[in-house]
Protein backbone atom coordinates (compact mmCIF):
# COMPACT_ATOMS: atom_id res chain seq x y z
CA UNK A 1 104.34 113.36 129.67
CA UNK A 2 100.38 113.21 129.20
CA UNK A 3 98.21 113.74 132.25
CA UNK A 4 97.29 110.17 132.43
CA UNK A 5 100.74 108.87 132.18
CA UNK A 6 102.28 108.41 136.00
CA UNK A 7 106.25 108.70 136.00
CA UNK A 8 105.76 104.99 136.85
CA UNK A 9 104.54 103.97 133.70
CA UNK A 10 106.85 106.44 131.87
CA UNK A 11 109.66 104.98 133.28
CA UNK A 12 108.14 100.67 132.43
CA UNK A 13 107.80 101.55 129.06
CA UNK A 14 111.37 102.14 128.67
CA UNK A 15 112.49 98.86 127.79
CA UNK A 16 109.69 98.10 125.78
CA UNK A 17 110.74 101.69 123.45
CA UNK A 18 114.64 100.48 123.61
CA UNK A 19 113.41 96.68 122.36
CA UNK A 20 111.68 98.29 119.49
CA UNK A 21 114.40 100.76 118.96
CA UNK A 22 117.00 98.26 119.20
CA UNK A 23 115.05 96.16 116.06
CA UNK A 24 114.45 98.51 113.63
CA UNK A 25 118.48 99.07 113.83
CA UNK A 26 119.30 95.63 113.83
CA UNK A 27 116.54 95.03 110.98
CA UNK A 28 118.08 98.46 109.17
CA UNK A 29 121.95 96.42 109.35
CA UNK A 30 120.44 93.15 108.03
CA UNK A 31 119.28 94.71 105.00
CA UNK A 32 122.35 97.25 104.72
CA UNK A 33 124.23 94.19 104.67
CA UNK A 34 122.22 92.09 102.53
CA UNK A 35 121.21 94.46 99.83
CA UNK A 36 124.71 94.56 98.49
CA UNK A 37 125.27 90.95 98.64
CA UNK A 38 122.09 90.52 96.82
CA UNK A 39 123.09 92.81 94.20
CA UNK A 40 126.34 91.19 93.81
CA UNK A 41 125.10 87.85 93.57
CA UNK A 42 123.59 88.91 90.66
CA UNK A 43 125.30 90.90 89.09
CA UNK A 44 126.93 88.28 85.76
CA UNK A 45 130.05 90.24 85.93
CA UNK A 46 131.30 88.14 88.91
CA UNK A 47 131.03 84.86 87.33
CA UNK A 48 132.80 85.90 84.23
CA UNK A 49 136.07 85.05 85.87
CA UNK A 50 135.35 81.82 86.41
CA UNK A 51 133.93 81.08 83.43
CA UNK A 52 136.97 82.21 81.44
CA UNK A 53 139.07 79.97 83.89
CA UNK A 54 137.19 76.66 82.64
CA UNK A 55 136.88 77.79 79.04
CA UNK A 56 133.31 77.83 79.12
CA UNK A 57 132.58 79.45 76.16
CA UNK A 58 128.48 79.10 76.26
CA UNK A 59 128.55 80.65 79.90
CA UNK A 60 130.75 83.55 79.04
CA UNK A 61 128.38 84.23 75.81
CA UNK A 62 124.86 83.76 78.27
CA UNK A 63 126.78 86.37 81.22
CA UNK A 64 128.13 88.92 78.52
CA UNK A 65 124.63 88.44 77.25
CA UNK A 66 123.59 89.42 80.45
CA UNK A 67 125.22 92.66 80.73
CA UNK A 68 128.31 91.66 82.81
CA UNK A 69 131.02 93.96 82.30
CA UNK A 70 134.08 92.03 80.06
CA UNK A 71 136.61 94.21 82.22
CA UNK A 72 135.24 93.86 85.80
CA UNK A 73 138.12 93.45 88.14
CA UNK A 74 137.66 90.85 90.99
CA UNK A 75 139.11 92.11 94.75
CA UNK A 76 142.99 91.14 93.45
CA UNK A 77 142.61 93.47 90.13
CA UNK A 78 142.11 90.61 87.79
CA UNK A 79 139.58 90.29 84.68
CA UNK A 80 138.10 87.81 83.16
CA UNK A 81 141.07 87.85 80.36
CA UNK A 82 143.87 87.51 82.82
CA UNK A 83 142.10 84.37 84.29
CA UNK A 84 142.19 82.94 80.41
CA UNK A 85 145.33 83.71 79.88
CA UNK A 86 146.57 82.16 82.97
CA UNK A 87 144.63 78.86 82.25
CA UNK A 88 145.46 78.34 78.77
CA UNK A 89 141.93 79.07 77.53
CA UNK A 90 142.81 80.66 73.99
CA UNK A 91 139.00 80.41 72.28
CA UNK A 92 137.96 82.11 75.61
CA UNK A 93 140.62 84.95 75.48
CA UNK A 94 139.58 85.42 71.93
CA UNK A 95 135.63 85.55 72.70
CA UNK A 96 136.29 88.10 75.61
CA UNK A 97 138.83 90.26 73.56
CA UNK A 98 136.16 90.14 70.92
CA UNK A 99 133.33 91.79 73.22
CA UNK A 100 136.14 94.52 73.89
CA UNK A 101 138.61 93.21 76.83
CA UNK A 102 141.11 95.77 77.31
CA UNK A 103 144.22 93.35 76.64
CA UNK A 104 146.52 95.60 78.58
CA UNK A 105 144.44 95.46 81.75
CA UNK A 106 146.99 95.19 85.00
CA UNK A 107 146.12 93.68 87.89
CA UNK A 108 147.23 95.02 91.86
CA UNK A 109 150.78 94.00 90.88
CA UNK A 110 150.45 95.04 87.77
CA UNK A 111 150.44 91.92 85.45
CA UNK A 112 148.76 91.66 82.22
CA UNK A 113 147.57 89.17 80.14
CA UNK A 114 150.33 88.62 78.28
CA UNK A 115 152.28 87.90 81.58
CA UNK A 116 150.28 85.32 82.73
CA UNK A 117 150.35 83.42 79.39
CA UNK A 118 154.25 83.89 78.77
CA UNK A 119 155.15 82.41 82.41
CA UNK A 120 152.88 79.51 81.50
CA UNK A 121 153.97 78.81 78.23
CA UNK A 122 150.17 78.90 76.92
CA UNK A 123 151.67 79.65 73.10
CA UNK A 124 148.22 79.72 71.19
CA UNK A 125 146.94 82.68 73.92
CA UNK A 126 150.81 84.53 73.79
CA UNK A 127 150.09 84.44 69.74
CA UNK A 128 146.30 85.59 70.12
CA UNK A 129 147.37 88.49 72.30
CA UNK A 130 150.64 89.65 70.08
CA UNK A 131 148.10 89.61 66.71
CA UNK A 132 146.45 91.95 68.40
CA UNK A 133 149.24 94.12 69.44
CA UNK A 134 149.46 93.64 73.38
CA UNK A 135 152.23 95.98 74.70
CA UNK A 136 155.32 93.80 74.46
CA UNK A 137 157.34 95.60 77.06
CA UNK A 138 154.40 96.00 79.71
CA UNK A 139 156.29 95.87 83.41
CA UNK A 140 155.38 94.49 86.71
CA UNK A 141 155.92 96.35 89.90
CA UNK A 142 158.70 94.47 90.27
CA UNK A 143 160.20 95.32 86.49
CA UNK A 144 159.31 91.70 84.89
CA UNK A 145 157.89 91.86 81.27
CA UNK A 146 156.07 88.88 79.66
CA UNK A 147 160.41 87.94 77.70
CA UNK A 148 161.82 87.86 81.75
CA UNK A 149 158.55 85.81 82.73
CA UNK A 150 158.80 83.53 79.91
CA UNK A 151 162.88 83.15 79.98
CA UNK A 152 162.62 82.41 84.09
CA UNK A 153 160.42 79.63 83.23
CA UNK A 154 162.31 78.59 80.16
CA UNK A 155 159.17 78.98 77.80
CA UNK A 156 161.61 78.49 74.29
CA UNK A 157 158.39 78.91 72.14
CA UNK A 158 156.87 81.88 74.00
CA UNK A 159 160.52 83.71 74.35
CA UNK A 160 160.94 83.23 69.96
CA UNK A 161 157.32 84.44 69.19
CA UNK A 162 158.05 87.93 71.70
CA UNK A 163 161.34 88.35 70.05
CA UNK A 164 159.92 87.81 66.78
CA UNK A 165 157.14 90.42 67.36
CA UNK A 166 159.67 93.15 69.00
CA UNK A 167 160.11 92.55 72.74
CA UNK A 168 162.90 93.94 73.84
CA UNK A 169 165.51 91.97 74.98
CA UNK A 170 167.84 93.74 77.46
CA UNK A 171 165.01 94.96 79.20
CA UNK A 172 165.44 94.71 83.18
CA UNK A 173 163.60 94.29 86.19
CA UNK A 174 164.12 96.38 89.52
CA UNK A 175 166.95 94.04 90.22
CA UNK A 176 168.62 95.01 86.82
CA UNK A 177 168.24 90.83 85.85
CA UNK A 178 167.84 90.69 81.69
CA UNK A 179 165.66 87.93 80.61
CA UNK A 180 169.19 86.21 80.16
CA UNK A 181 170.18 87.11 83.32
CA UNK A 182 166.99 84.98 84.89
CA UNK A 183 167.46 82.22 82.22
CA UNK A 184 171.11 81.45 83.62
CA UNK A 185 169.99 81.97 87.35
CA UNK A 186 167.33 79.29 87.19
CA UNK A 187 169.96 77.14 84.79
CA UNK A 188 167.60 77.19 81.53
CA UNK A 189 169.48 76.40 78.95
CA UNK A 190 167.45 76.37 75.89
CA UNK A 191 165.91 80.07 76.85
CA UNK A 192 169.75 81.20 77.37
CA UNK A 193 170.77 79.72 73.82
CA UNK A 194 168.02 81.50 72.26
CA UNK A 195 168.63 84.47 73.77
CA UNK A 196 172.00 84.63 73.31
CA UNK A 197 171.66 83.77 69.06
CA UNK A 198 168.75 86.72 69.26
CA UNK A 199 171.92 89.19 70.34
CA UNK A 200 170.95 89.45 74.31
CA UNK A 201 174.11 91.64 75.78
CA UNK A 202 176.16 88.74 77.66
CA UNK A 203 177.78 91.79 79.54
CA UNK A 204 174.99 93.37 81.13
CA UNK A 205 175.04 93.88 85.02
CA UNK A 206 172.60 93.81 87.54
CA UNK A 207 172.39 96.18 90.38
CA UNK A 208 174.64 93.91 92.56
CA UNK A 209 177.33 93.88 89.37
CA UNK A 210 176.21 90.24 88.73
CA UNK A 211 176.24 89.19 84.39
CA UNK A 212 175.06 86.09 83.15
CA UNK A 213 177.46 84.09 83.45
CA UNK A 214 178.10 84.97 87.02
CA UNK A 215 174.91 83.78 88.17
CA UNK A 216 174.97 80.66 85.80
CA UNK A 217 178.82 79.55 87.86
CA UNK A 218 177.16 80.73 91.28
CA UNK A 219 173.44 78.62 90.62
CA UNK A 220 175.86 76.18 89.48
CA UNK A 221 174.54 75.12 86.13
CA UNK A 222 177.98 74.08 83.98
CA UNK A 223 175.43 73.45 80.66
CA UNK A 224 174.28 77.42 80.55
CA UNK A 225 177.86 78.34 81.83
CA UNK A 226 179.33 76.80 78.81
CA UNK A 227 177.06 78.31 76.60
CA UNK A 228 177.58 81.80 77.43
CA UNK A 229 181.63 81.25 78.05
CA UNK A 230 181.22 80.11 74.15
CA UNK A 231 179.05 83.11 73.02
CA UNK A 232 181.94 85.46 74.42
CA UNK A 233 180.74 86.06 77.89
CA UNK A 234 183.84 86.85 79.89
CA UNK A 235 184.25 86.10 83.75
C-alpha cells in the first residue's frame, strides 16, 4: 500500500478490481468457447455428411475442394460414405470413394458401409462397394454382417449379389442367428428360399438351441416353415 493510499480507499477499490477481474474471465470463456465453434463452423469437413445424404454431388466436389477431410467422423462415428450408403446415393458413394473414402470405415457400433446399404436394399451402392472389394464378412458389435442385415430385411437382390461375391453364409451374430436363421424369424420367405438353394446349413443352432425352422413355427410364418420342412430341415 502506497503512502497516499488510506486503508479506506484500499479496501473501496475492491469491488471495482473484482468487476474487472471478473470480465477478463468471463471475456477469456466467451472466446474459449467461441473459438472452437468458429473453427468448426468452418471447417467443410462437417458438411460433407450432409451433402452425401442429399446426393449433392456439386457440394461434395466444392467441400472436398475445400480441404474437408473425405473420412471425418461426425460425434456417432459416421463418414460421409456411410451417410451415402444409407440414403441410396450411389454417384455420391462413388465420388467420395474416388477422393479416397476408406470403404471399411465403422462407425461407434461398428457398421460399415456396406451395412447400411444391404439393410436398405440400395443394390446399385451394395454393387459399387463389392467392385471395389468391401470386406464381405465385416461384423457389428452385435455379430451382424451386411448377408444377416440384408436377409432380416428380406433384401433378395442384395442377399444374391453378397453370395455371389463370397459372403459367407453360416456366419452368426452374438446370438448364434445365421442370416437364415433371421430370414425365418421375421417370416421372409424369398431371402429363406434363396438361402436355402445357396446351401445355408438348415441345422444350425443358435445359442438358445433354436434352427430355422424353429423360429419360422414359433414367429408363426407356415410359408417359410414349409420351405425349410421341404429343403430337409427336421423339427
Amino acid at each position: 500500500m502506497s503512502q497516499n493510499e488510506s486503508c479506506g480507499d484500499r479496501l473501496r477499490s475492491y469491488p471495482v478490481r473484482f468487476a474487472r477481474l471478473r470480465a477478463r474471465g468471463l471475456a477469456a470463456l466467451v472466446v474459449a468457447l467461441i473459438v472452437p465453434l468458429a473453427a468448426y463452423a468452418q471447417d467443410p469437413s462437417s458438411e460433407l455428411p450432409e451433402a452425401a445424404k442429399k446426393g449433392d454431388l456439386d457440394g461434395l466436389r466444392s467441400l472436398l475442394s475445400k480441404g474437408a477431410d473425405v473420412n471425418a467422423k461426425s460425434g456417432d462415428g459416421r463418414t460421409a460414405l456411410m451417410e451415402a450408403a444409407y440414403w441410396g446415393r450411389a454417384d455420391a458413394a462413388k465420388l467420395l470413394l474416388e477422393k479416397g473414402a476408406d470403404i471399411n470405415a465403422k462407425d461407434k457400433e461398428e457398421r460399415t458401409a456396406l451395412m447400411d446399404a444391404s439393410a436398405n436394399g440400395h443394390v446399385p451402392v451394395v454393387q459399387a462397394l463389392l467392385e471395389r472389394n468391401a470386406n464381405l464378412n465385416a461384423k457389428t458389435k452385435d455379430g451382424a454382417t451386411a448377408l444377416t442385415e440384408a436377409a432380416s430385411n428380406n433384401r433378395t437382390d442384395v442377399v444374391k449379389a453378397l453370395l455371389e461375391k463370397g459372403a459367407s453364409i453360416d456366419d452368426k451374430d452374438k446370438e448364434g442367428r445365421t442370416a437364415l436363421a433371421l430370414a425365418a424369424y421375421w417370416g421372409h420367405a424369398e431371402a429363406a428360399q434363396l438361402l436355402i438353394e445357396k446351401g445355408a446349413n438348415l441345422s444350425a443352432k443358435d445359442k438358445y438351441g433354436y434352427t430355422a425352422l424353429m423360429y419360422a413355427k414359433r414367429e408363426n410364418h407356415p410359408n417359410v416353415a414349409d420351405l425349410l420342412t421341404k429343403a430337409g430341415a427336421k423339427p
